[in-house]
PDB file of N, CA and C in Angstrom:
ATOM      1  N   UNK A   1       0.829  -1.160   0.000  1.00  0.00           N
ATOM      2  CA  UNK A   1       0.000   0.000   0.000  1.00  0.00           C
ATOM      3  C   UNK A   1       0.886   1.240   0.000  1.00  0.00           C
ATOM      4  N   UNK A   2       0.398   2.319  -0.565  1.00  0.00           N
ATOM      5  CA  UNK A   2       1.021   3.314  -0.908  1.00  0.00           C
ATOM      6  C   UNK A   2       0.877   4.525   0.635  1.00  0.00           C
ATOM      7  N   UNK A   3       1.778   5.287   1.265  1.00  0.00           N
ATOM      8  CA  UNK A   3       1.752   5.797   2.272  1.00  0.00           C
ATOM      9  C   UNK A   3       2.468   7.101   1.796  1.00  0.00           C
ATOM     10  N   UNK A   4       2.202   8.252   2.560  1.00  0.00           N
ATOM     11  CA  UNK A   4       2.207   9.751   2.864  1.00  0.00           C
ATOM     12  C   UNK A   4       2.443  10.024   3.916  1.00  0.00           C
ATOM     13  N   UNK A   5       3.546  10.361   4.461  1.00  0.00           N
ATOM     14  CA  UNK A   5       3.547  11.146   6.327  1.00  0.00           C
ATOM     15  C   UNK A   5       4.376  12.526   6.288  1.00  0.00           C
ATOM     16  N   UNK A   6       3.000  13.095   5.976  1.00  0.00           N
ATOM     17  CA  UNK A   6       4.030  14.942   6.710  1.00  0.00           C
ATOM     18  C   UNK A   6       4.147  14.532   8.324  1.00  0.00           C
ATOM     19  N   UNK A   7       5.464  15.238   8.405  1.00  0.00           N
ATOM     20  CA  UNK A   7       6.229  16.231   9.604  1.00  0.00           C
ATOM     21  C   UNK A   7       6.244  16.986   9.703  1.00  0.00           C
ATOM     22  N   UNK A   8       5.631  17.888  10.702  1.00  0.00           N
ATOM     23  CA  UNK A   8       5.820  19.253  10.809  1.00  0.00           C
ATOM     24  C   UNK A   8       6.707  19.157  12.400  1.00  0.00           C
ATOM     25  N   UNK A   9       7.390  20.137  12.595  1.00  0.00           N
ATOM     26  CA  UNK A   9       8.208  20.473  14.135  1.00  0.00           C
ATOM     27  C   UNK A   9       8.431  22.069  13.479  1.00  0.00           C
ATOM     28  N   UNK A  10       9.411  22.273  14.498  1.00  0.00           N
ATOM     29  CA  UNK A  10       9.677  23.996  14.879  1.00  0.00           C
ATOM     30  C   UNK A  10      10.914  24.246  13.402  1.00  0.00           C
ATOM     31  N   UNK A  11      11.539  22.946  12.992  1.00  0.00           N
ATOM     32  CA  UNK A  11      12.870  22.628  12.234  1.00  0.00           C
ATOM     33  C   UNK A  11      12.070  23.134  11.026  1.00  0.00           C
ATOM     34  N   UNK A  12      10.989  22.817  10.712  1.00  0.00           N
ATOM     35  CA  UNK A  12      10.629  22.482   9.045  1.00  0.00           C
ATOM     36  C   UNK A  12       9.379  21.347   9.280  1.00  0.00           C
ATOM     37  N   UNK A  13       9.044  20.923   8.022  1.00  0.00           N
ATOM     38  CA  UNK A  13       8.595  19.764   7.693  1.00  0.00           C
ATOM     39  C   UNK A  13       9.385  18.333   6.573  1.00  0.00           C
ATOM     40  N   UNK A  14       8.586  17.665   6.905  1.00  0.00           N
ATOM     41  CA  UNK A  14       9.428  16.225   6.185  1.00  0.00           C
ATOM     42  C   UNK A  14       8.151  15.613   5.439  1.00  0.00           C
ATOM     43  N   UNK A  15       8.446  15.432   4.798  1.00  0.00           N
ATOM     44  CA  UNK A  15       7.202  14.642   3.836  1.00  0.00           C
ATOM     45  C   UNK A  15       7.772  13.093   3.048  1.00  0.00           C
ATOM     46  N   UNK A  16       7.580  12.305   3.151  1.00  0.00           N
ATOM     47  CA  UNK A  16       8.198  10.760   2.977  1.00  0.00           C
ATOM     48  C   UNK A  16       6.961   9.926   2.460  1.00  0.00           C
ATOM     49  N   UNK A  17       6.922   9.219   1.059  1.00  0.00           N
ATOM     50  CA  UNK A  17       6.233   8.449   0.717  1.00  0.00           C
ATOM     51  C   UNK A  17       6.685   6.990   0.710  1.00  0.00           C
ATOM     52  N   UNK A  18       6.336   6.088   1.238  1.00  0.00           N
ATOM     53  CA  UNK A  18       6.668   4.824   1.576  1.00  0.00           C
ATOM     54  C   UNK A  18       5.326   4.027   0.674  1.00  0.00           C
ATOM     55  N   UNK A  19       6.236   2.862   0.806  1.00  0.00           N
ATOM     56  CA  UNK A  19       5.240   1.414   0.199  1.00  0.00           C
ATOM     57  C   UNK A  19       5.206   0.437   0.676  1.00  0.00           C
ATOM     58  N   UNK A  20       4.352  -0.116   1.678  1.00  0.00           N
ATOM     59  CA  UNK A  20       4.689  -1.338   2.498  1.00  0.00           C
ATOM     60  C   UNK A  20       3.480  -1.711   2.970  1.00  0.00           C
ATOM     61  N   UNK A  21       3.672  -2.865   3.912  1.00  0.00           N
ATOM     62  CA  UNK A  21       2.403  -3.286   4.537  1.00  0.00           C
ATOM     63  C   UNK A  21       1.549  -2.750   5.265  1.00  0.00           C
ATOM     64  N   UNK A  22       0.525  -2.598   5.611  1.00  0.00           N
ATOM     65  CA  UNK A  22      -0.380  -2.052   6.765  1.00  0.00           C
ATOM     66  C   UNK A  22      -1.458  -3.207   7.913  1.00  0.00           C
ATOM     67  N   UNK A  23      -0.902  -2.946   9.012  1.00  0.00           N
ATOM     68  CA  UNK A  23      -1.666  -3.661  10.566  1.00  0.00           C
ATOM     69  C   UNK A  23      -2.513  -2.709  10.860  1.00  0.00           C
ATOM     70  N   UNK A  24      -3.967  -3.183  11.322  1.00  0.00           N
ATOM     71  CA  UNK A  24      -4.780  -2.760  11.702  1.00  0.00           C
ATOM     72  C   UNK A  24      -4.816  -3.787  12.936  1.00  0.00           C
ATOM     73  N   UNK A  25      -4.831  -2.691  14.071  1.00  0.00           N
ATOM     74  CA  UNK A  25      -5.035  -4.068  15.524  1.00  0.00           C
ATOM     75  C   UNK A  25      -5.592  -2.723  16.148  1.00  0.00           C
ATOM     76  N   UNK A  26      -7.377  -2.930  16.184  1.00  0.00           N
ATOM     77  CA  UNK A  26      -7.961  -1.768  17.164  1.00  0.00           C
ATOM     78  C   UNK A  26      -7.641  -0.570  16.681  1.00  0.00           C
ATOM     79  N   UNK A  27      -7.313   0.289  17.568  1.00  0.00           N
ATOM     80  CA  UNK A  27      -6.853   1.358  17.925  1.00  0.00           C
ATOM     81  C   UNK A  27      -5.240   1.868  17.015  1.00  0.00           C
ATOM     82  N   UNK A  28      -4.832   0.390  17.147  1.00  0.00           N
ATOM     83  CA  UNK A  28      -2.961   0.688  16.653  1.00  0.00           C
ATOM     84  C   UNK A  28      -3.402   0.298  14.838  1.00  0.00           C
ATOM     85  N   UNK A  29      -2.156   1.146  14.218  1.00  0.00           N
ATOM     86  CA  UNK A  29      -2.101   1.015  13.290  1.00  0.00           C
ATOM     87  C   UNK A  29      -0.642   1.027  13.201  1.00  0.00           C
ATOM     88  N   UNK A  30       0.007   0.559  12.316  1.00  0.00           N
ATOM     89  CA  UNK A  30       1.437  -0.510  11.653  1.00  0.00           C
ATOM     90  C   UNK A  30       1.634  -0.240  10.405  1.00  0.00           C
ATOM     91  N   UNK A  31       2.712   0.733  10.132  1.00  0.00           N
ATOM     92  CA  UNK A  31       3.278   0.469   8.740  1.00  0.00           C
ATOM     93  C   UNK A  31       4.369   0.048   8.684  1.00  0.00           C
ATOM     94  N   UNK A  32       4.539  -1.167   8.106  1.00  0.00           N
ATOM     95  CA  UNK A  32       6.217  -1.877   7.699  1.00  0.00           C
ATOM     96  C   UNK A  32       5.951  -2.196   6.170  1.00  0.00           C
ATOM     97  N   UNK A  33       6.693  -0.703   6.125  1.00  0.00           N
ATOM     98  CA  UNK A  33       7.951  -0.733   4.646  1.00  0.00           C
ATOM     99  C   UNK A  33       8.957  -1.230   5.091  1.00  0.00           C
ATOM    100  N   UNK A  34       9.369  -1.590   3.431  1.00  0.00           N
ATOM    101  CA  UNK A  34      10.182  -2.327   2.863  1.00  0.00           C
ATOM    102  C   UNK A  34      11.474  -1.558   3.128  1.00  0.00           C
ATOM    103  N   UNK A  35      12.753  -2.152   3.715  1.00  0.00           N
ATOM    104  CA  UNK A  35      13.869  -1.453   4.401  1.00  0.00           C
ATOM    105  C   UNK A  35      13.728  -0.643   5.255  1.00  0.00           C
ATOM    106  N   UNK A  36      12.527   0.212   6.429  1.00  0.00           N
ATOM    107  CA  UNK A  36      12.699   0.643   6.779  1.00  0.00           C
ATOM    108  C   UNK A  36      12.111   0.507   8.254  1.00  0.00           C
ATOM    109  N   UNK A  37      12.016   1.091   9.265  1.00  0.00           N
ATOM    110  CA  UNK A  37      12.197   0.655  10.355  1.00  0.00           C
ATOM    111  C   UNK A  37       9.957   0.670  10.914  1.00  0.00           C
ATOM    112  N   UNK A  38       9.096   0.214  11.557  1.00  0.00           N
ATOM    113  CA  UNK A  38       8.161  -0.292  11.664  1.00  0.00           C
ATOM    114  C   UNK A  38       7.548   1.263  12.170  1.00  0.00           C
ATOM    115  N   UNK A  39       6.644   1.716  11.730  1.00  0.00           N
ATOM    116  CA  UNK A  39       5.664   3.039  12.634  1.00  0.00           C
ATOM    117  C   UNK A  39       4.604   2.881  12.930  1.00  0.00           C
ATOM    118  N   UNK A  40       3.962   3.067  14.063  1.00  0.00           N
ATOM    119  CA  UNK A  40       3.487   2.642  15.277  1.00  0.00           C
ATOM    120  C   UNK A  40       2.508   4.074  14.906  1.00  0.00           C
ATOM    121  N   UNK A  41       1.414   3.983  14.417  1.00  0.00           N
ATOM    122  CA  UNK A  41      -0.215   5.022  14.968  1.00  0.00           C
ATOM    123  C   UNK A  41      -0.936   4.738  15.910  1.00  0.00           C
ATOM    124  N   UNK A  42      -1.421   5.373  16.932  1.00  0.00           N
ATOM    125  CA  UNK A  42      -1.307   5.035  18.415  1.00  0.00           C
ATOM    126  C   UNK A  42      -2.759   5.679  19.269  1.00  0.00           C
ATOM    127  N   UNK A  43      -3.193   5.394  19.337  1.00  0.00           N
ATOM    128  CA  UNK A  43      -4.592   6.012  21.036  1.00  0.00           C
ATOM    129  C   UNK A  43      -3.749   5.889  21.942  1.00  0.00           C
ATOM    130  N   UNK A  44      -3.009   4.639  22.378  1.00  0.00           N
ATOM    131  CA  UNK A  44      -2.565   4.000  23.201  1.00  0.00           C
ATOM    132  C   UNK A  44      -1.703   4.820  23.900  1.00  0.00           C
ATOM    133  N   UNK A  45      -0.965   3.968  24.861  1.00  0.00           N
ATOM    134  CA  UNK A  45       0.521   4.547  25.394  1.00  0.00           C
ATOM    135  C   UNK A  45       1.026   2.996  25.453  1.00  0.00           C
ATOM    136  N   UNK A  46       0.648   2.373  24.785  1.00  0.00           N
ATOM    137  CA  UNK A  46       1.209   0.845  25.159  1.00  0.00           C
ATOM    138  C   UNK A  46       2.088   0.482  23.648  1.00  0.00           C
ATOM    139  N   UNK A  47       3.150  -0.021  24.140  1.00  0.00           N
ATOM    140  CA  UNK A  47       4.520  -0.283  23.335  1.00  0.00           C
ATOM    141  C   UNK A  47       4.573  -1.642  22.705  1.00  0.00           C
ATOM    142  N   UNK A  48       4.860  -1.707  21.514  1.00  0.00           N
ATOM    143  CA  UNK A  48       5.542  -2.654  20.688  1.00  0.00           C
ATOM    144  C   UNK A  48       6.616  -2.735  20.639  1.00  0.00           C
ATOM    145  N   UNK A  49       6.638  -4.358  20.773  1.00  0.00           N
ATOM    146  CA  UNK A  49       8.332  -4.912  20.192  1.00  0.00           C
ATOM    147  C   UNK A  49       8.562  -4.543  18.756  1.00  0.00           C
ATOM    148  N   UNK A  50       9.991  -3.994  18.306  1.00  0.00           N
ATOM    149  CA  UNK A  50      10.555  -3.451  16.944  1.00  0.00           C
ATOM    150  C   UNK A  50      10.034  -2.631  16.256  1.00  0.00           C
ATOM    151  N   UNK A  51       8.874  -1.457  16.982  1.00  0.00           N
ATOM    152  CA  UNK A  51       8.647  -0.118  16.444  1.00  0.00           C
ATOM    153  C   UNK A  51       9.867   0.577  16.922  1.00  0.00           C
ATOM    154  N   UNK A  52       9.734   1.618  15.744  1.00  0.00           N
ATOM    155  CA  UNK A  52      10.981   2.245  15.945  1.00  0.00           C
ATOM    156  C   UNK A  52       9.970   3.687  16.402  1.00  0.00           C
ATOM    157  N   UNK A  53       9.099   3.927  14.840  1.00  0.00           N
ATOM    158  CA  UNK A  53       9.194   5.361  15.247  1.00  0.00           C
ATOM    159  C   UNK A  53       7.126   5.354  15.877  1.00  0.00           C
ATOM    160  N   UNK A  54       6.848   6.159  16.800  1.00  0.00           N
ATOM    161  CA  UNK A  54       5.282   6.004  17.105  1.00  0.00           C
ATOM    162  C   UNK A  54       5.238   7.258  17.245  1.00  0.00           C
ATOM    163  N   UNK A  55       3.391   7.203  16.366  1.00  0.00           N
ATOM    164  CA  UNK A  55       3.004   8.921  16.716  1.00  0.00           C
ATOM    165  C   UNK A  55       1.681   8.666  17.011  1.00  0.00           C
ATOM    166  N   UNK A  56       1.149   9.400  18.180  1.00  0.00           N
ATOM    167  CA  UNK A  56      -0.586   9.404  18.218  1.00  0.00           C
ATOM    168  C   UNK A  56      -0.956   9.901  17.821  1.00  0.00           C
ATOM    169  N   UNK A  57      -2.715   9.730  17.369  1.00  0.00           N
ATOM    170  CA  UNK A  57      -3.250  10.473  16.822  1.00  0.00           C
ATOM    171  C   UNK A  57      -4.163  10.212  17.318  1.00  0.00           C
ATOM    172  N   UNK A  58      -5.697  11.616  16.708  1.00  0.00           N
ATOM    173  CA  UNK A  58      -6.387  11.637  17.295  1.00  0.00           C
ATOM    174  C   UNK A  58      -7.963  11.497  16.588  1.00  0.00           C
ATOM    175  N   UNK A  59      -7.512  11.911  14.991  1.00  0.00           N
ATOM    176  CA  UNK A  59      -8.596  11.725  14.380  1.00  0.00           C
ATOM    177  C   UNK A  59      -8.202  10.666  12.938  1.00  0.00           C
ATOM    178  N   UNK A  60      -9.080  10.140  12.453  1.00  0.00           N
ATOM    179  CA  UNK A  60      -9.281   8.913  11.286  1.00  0.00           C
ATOM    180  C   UNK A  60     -10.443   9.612  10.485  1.00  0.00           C
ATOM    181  N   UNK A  61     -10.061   9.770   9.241  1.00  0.00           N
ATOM    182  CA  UNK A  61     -11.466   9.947   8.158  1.00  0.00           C
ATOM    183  C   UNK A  61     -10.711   9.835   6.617  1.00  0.00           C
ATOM    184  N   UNK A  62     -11.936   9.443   6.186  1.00  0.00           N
ATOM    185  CA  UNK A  62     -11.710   9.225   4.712  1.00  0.00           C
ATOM    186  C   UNK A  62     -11.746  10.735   3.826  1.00  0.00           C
ATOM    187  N   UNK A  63     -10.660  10.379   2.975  1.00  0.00           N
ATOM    188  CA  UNK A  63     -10.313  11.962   2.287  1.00  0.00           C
ATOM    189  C   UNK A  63      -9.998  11.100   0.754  1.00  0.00           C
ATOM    190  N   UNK A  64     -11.146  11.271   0.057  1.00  0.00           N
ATOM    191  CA  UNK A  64     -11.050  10.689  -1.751  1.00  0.00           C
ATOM    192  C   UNK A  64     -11.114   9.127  -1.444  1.00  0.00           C
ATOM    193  N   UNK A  65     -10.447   8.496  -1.873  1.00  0.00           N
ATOM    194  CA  UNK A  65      -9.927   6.715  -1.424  1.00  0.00           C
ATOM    195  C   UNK A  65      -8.717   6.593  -0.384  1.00  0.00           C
ATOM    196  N   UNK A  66      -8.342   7.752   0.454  1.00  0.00           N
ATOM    197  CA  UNK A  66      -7.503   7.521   1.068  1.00  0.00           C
ATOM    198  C   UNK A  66      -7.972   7.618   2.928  1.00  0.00           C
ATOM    199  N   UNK A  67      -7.127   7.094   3.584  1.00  0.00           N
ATOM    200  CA  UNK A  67      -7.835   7.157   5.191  1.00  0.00           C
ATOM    201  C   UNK A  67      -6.488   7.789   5.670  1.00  0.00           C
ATOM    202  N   UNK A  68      -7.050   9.568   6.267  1.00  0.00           N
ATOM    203  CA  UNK A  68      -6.262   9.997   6.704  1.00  0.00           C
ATOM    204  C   UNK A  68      -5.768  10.238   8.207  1.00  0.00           C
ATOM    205  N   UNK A  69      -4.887  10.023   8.569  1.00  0.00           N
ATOM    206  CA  UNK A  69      -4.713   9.642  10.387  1.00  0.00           C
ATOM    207  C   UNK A  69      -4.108  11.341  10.573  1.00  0.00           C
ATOM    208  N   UNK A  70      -4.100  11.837  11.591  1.00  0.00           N
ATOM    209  CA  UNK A  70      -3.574  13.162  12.308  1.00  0.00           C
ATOM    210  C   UNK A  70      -3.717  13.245  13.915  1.00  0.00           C
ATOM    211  N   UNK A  71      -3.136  14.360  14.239  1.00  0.00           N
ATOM    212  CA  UNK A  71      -2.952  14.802  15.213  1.00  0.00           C
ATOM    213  C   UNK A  71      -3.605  16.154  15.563  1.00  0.00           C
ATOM    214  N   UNK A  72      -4.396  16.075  16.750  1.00  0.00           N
ATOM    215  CA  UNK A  72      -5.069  17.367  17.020  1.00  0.00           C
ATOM    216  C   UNK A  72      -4.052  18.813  17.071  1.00  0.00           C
ATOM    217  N   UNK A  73      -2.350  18.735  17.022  1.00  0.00           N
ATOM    218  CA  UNK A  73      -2.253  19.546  16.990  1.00  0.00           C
ATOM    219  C   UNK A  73      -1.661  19.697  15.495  1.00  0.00           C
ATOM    220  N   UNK A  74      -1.678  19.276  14.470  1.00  0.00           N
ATOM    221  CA  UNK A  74      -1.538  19.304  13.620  1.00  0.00           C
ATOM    222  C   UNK A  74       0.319  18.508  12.682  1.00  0.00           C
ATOM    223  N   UNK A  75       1.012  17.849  13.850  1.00  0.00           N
ATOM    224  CA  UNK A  75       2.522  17.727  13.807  1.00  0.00           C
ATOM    225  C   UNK A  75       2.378  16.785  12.758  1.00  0.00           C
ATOM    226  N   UNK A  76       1.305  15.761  12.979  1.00  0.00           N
ATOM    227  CA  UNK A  76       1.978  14.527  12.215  1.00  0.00           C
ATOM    228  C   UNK A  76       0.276  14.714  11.247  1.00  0.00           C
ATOM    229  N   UNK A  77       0.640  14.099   9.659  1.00  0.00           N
ATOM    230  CA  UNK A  77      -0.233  13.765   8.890  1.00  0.00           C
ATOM    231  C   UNK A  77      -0.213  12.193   8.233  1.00  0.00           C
ATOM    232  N   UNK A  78      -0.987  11.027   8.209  1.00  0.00           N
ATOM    233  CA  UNK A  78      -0.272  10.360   6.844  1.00  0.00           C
ATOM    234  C   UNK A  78      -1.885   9.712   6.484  1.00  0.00           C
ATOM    235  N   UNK A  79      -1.242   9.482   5.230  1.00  0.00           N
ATOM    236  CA  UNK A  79      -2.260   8.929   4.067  1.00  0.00           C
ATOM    237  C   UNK A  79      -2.090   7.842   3.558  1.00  0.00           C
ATOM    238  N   UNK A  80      -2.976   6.987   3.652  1.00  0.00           N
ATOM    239  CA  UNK A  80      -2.997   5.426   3.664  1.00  0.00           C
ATOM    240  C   UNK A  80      -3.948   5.320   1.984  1.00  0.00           C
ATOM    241  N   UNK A  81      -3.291   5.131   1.055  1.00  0.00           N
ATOM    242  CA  UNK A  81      -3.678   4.898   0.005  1.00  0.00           C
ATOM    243  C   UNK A  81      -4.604   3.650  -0.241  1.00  0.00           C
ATOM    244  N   UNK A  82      -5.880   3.471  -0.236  1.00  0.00           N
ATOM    245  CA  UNK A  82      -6.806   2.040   0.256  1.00  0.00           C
ATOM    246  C   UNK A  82      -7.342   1.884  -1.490  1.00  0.00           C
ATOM    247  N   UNK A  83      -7.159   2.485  -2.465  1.00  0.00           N
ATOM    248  CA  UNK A  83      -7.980   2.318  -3.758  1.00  0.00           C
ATOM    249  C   UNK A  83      -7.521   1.015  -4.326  1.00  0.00           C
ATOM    250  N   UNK A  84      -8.174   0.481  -4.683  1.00  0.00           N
ATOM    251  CA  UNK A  84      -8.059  -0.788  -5.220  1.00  0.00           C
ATOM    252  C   UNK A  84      -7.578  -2.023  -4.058  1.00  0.00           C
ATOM    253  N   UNK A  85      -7.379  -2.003  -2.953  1.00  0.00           N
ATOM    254  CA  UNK A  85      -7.258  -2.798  -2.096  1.00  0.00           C
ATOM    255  C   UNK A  85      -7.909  -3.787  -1.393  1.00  0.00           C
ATOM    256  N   UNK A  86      -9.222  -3.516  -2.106  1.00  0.00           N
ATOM    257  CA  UNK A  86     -10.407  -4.292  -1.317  1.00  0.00           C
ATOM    258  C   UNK A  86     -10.697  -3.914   0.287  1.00  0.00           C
ATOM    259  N   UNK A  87      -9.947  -3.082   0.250  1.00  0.00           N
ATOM    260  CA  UNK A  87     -10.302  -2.636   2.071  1.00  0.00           C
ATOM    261  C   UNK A  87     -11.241  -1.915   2.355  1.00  0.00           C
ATOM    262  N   UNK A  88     -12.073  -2.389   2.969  1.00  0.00           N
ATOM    263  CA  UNK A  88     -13.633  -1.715   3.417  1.00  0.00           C
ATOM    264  C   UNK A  88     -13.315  -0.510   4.452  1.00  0.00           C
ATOM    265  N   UNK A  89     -13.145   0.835   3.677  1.00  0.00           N
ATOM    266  CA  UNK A  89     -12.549   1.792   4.864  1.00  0.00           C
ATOM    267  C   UNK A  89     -14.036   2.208   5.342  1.00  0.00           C
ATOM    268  N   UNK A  90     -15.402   2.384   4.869  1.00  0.00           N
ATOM    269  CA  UNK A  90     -16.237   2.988   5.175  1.00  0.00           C
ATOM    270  C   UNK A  90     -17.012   2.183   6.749  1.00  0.00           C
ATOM    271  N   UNK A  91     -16.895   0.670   6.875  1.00  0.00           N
ATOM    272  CA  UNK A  91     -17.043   0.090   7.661  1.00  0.00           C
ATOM    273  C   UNK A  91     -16.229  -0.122   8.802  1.00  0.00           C
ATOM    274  N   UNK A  92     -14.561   0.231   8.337  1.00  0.00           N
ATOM    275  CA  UNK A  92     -13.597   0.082   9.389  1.00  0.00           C
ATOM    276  C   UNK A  92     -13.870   1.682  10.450  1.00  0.00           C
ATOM    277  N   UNK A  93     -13.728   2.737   9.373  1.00  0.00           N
ATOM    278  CA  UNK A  93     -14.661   4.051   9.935  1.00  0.00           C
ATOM    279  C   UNK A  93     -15.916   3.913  10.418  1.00  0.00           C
ATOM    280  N   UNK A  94     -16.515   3.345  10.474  1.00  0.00           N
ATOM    281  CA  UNK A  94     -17.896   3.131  11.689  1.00  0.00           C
ATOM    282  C   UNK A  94     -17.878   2.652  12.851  1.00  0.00           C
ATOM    283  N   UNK A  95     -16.487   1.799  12.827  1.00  0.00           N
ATOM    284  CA  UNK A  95     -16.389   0.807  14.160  1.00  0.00           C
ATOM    285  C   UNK A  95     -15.908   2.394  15.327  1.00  0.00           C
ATOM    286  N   UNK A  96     -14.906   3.493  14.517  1.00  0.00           N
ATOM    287  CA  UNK A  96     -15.003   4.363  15.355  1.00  0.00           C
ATOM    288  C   UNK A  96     -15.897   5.208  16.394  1.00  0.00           C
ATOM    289  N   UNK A  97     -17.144   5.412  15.783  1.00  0.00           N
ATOM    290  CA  UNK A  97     -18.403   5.969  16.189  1.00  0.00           C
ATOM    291  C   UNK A  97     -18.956   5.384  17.028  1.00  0.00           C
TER     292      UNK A  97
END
């Protein structure tokens, strides 16, 4: 699946498109690309073995075919490319409500 994560901090921003797998467990969400180290989307405060990098967030909604994750204060963005995947985002978005 195709992935998007702005960075914003005080430095700048970072913008990084990755291609790799996606975990859905509850609340946590899991992206492991290919060579690179595992990122951890989070409600939680509870830790995984071999995440490297974790960011919480606070809101989930669908934006075109994509499901976009953020942060209420705006630091972290990413975009989970779901078109053609067979992934039922409109139903996985209800379990939120």
């Amino acid at each position: 699946m195709e992935t998007e994560i702005e960075a914003y901090s005080k430095l700048g921003a970072k913008i990084s498109y990755r291609i790799g797998d996606v975990v859905f467990l509850d609340d946590e969400i899991f992206i492991i690309s290919f060579n690179k180290s595992i990122i951890q989307l989070t409600k939680s405060q509870e830790n995984f073995p071999g995440v490297f990098f974790k960011y919480s967030y606070n809101l989930k909604q669908k934006v075109k075919e994509r499901l976009e994750i953020k942060n209420s204060n705006g630091s972290i963005k990413v975009y989970l490319n779901l078109k053609n995947t067979g992934f039922d985002l409109e139903n996985y978005l209800k379990k939120d409500i």
